[in-house]
N, C-alpha and C. Protein backbone atom coordinates (compact mmCIF):
# COMPACT_ATOMS: atom_id res chain seq x y z
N UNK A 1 29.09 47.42 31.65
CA UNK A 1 30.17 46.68 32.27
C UNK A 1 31.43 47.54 32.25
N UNK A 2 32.13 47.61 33.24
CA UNK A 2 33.17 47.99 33.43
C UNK A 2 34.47 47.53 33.35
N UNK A 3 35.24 47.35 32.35
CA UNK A 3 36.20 46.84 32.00
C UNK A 3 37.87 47.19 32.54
N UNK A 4 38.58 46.33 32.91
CA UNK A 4 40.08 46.79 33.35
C UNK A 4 41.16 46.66 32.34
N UNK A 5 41.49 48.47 32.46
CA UNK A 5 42.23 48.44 30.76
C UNK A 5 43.56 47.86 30.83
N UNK A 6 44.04 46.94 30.13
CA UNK A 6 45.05 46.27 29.99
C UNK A 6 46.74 47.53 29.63
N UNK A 7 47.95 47.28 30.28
CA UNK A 7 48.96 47.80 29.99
C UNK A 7 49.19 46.88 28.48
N UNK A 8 50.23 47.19 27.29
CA UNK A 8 50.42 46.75 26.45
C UNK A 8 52.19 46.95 26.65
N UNK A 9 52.72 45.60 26.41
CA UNK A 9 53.63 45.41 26.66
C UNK A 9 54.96 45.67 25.17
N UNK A 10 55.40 46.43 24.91
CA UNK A 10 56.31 45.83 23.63
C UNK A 10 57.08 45.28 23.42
N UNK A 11 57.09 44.29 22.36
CA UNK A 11 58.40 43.19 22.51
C UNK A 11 59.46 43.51 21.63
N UNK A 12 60.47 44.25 22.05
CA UNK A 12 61.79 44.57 21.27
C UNK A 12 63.20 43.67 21.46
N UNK A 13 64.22 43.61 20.71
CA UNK A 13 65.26 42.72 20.82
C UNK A 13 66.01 42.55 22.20
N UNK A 14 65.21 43.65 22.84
CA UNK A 14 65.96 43.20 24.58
C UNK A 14 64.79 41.82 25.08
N UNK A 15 64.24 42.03 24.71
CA UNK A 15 62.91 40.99 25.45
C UNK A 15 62.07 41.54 26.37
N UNK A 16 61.39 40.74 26.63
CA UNK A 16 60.94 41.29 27.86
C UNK A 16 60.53 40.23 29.20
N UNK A 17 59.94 40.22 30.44
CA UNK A 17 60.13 39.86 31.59
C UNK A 17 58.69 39.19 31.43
N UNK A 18 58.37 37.94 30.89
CA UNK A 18 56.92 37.41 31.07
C UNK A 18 56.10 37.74 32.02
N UNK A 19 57.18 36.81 33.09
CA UNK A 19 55.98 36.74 34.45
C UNK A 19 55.78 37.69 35.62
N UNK A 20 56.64 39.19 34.88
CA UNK A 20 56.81 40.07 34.99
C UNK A 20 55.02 41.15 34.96
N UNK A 21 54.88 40.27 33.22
CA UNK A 21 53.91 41.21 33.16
C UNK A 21 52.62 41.20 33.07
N UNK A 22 52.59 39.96 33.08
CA UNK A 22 50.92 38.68 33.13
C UNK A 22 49.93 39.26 34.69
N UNK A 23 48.91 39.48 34.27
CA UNK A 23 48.13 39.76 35.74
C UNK A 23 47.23 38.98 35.55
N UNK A 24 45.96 38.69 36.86
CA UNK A 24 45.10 37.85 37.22
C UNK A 24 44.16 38.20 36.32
N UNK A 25 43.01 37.19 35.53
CA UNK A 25 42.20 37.84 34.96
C UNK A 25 40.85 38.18 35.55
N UNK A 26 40.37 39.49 35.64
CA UNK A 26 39.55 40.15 36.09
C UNK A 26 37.84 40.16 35.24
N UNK A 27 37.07 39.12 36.57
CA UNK A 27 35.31 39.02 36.31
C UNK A 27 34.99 39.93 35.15
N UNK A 28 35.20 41.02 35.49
CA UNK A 28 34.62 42.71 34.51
C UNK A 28 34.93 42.54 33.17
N UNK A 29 35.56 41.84 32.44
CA UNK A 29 36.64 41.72 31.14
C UNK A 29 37.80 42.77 31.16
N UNK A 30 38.38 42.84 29.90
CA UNK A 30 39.33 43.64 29.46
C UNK A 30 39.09 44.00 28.57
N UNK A 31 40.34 45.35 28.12
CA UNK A 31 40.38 46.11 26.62
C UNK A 31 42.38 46.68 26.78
N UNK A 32 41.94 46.67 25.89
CA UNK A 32 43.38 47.44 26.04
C UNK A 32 43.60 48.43 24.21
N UNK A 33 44.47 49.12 24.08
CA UNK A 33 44.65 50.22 22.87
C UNK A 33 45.17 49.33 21.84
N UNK A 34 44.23 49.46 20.83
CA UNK A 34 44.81 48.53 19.59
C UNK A 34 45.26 49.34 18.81
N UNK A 35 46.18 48.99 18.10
CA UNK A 35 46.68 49.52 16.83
C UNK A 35 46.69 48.86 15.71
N UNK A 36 46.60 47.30 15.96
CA UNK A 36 46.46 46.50 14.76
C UNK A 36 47.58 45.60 15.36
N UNK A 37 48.87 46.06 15.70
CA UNK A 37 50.29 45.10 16.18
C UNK A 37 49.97 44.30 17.69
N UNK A 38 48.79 44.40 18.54
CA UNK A 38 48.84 43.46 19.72
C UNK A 38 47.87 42.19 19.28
N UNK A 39 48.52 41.64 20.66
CA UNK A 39 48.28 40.64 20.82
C UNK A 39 48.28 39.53 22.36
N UNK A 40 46.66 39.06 22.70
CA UNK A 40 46.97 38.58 23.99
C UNK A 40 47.51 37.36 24.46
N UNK A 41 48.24 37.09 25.53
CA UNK A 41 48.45 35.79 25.64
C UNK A 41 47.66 35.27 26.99
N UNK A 42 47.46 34.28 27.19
CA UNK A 42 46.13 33.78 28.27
C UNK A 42 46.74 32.54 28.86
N UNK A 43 46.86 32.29 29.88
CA UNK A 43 47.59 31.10 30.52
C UNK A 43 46.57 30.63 31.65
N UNK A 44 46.20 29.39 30.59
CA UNK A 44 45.03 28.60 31.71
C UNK A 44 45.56 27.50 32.55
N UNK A 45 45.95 27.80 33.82
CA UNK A 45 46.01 27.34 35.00
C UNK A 45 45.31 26.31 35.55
N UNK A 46 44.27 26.18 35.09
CA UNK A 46 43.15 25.55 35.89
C UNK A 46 42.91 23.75 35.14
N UNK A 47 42.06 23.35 35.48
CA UNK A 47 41.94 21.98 35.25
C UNK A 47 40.95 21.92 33.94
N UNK A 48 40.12 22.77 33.65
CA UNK A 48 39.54 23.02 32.79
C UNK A 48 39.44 23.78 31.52
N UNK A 49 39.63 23.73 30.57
CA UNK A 49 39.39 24.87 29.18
C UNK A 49 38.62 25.96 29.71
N UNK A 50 38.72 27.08 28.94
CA UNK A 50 37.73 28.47 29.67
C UNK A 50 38.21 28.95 28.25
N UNK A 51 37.07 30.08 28.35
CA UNK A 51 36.65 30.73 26.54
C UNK A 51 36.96 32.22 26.40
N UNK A 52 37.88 32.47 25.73
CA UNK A 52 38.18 33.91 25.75
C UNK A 52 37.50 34.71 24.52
N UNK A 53 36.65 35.59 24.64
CA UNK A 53 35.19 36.21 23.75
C UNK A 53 35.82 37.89 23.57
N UNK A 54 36.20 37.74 22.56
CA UNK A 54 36.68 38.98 21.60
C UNK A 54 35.52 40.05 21.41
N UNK A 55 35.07 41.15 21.56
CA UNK A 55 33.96 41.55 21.29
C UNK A 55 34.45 42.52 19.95
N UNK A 56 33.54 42.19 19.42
CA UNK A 56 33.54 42.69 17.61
C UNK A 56 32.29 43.88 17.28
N UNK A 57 32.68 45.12 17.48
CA UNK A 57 31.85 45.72 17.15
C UNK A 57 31.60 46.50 15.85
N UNK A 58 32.43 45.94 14.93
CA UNK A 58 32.67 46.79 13.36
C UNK A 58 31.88 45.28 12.76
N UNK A 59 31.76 45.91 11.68
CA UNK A 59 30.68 45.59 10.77
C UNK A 59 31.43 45.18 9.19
N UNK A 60 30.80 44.40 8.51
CA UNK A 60 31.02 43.97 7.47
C UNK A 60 29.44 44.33 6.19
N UNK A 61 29.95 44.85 5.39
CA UNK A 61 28.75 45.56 4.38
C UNK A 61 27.70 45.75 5.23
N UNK A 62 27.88 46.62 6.28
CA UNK A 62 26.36 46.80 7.17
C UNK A 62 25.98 45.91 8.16
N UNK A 63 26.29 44.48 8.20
CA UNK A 63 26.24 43.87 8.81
C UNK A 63 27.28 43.30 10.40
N UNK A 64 26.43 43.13 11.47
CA UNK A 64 27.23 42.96 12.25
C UNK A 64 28.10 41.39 12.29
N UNK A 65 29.44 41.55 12.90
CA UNK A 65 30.14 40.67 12.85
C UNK A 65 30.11 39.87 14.12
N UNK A 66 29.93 38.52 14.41
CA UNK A 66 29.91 38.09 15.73
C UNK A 66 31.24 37.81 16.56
N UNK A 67 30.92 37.73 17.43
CA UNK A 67 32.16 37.69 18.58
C UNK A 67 33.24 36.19 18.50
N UNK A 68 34.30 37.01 18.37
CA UNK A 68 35.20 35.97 18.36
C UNK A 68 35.47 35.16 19.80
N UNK A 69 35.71 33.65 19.22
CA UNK A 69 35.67 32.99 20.86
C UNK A 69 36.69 31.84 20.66
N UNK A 70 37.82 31.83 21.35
CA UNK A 70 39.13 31.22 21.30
C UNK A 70 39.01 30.57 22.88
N UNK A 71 39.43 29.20 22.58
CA UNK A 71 39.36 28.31 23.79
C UNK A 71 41.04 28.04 24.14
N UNK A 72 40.95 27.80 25.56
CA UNK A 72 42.54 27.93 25.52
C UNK A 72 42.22 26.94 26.67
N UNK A 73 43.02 25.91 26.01
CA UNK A 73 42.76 24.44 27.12
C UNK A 73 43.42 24.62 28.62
N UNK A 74 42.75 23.54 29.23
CA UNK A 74 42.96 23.04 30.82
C UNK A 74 44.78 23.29 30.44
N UNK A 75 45.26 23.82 31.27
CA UNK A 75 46.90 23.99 31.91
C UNK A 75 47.80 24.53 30.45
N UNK A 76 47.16 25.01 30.35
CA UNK A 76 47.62 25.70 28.57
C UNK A 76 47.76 27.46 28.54
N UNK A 77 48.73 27.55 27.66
CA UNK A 77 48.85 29.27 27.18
C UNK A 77 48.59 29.11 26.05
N UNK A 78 47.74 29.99 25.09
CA UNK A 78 46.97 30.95 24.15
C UNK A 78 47.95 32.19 23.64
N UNK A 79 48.49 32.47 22.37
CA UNK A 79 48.65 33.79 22.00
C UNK A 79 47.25 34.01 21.08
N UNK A 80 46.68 34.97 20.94
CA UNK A 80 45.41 35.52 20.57
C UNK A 80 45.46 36.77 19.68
N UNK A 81 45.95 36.80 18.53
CA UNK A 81 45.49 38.65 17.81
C UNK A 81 46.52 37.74 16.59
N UNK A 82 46.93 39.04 15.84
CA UNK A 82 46.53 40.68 15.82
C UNK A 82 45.21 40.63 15.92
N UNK A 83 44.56 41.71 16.24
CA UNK A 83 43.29 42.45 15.61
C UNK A 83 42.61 43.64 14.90
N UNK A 84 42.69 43.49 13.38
CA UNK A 84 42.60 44.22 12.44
C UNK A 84 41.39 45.72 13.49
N UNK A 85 42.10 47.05 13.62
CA UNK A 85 41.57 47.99 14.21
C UNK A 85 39.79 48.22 13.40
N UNK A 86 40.05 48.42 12.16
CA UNK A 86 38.55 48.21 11.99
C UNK A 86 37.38 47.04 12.06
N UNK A 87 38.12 45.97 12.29
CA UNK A 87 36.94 45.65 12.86
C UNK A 87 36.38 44.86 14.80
N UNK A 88 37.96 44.86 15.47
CA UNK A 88 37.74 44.83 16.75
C UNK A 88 37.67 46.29 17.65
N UNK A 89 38.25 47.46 16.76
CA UNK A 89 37.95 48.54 18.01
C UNK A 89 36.69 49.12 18.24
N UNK A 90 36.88 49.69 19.50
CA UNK A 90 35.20 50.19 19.97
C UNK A 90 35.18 51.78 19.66
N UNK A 91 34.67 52.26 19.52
CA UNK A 91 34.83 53.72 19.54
C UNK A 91 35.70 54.68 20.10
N UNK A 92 36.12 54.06 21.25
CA UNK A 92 37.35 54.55 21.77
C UNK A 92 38.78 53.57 21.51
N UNK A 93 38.67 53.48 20.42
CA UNK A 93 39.93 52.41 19.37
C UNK A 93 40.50 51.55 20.88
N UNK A 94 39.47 50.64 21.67
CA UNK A 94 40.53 49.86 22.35
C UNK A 94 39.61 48.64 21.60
N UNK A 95 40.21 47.17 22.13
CA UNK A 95 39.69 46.24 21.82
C UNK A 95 39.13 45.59 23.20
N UNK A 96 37.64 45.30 23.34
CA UNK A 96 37.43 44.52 24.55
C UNK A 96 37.14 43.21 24.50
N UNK A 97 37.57 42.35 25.59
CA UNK A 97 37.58 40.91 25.83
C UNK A 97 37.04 40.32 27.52
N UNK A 98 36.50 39.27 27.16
CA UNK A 98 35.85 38.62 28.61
C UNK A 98 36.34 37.13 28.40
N UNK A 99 36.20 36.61 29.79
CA UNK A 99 37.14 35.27 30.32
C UNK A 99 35.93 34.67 30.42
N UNK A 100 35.61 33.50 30.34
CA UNK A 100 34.27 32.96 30.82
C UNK A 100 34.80 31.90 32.21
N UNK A 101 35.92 32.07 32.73
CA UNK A 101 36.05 31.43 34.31
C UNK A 101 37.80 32.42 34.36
N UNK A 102 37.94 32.94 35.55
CA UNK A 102 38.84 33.55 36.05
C UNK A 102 39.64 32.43 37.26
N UNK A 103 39.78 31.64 37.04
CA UNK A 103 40.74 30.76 38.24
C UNK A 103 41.68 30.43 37.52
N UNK A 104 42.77 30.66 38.50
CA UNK A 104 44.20 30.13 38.16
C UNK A 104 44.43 30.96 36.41
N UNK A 105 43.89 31.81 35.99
CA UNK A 105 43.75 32.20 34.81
C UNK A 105 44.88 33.42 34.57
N UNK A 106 45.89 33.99 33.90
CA UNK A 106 46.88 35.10 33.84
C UNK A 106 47.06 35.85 32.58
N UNK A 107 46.97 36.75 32.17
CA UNK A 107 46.72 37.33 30.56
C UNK A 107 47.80 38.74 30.69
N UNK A 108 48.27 39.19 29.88
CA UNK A 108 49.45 40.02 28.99
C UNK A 108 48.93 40.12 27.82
N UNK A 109 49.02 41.53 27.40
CA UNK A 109 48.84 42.30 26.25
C UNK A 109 50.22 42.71 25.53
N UNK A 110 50.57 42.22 24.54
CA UNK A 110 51.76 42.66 23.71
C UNK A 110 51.88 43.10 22.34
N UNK A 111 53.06 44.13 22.53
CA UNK A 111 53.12 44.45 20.73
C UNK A 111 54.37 44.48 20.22
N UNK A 112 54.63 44.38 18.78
CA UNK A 112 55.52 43.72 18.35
C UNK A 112 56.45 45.55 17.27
């Protein structure tokens, strides 16, 4: 799967421009560069809850860790993280995520 890498936004004492920086969320999932300080926000539009699925590929004593899955209700925004780098990054230290319905759906990556 081919994923669309997320910009990461930083939030410093000027602020910043929300709806500025929120894009549509994209079938393929996302990732974006973790460092440990982001964090997503998810704005469900739609009439229905939809499931945002963290993919976890680090391990705990050998064992794999399962995928995190955060519901973000019908006409609702979600902030979502941090995510500790060892155990959400992928080998190429980003973190990836999938939408399980893309309508009316808008997501931003931020760091603090």
């Amino acid at each position: 799967m081919t994923y669309a890498v997320e910009v990461v936004f930083e939030i410093d004492r000027n602020g910043y421009d929300e709806a500025a920086t929120l894009v549509a969320g994209d079938v393929g999932g996302h990732e974006f560069p973790n460092s440990g300080k982001e964090f997503i926000e998810v704005v469900n539009g739609d009439a229905s809850p939809i499931n945002v699925t963290i993919i976890t590929p680090g391990l705990v004593d050998g064992q794999a860790i399962g995928d995190r899955v955060v519901v973000v209700p019908a006409t609702d925004r979600t902030k979502i993280g941090p995510f500790p780098p060892e155990k959400y990054n992928n080998a190429n230290g980003m973190v990836q995520f999938d939408l399980s319905a893309i309508t009316s759906v808008t997501l931003g990556v931020f760091s603090y």
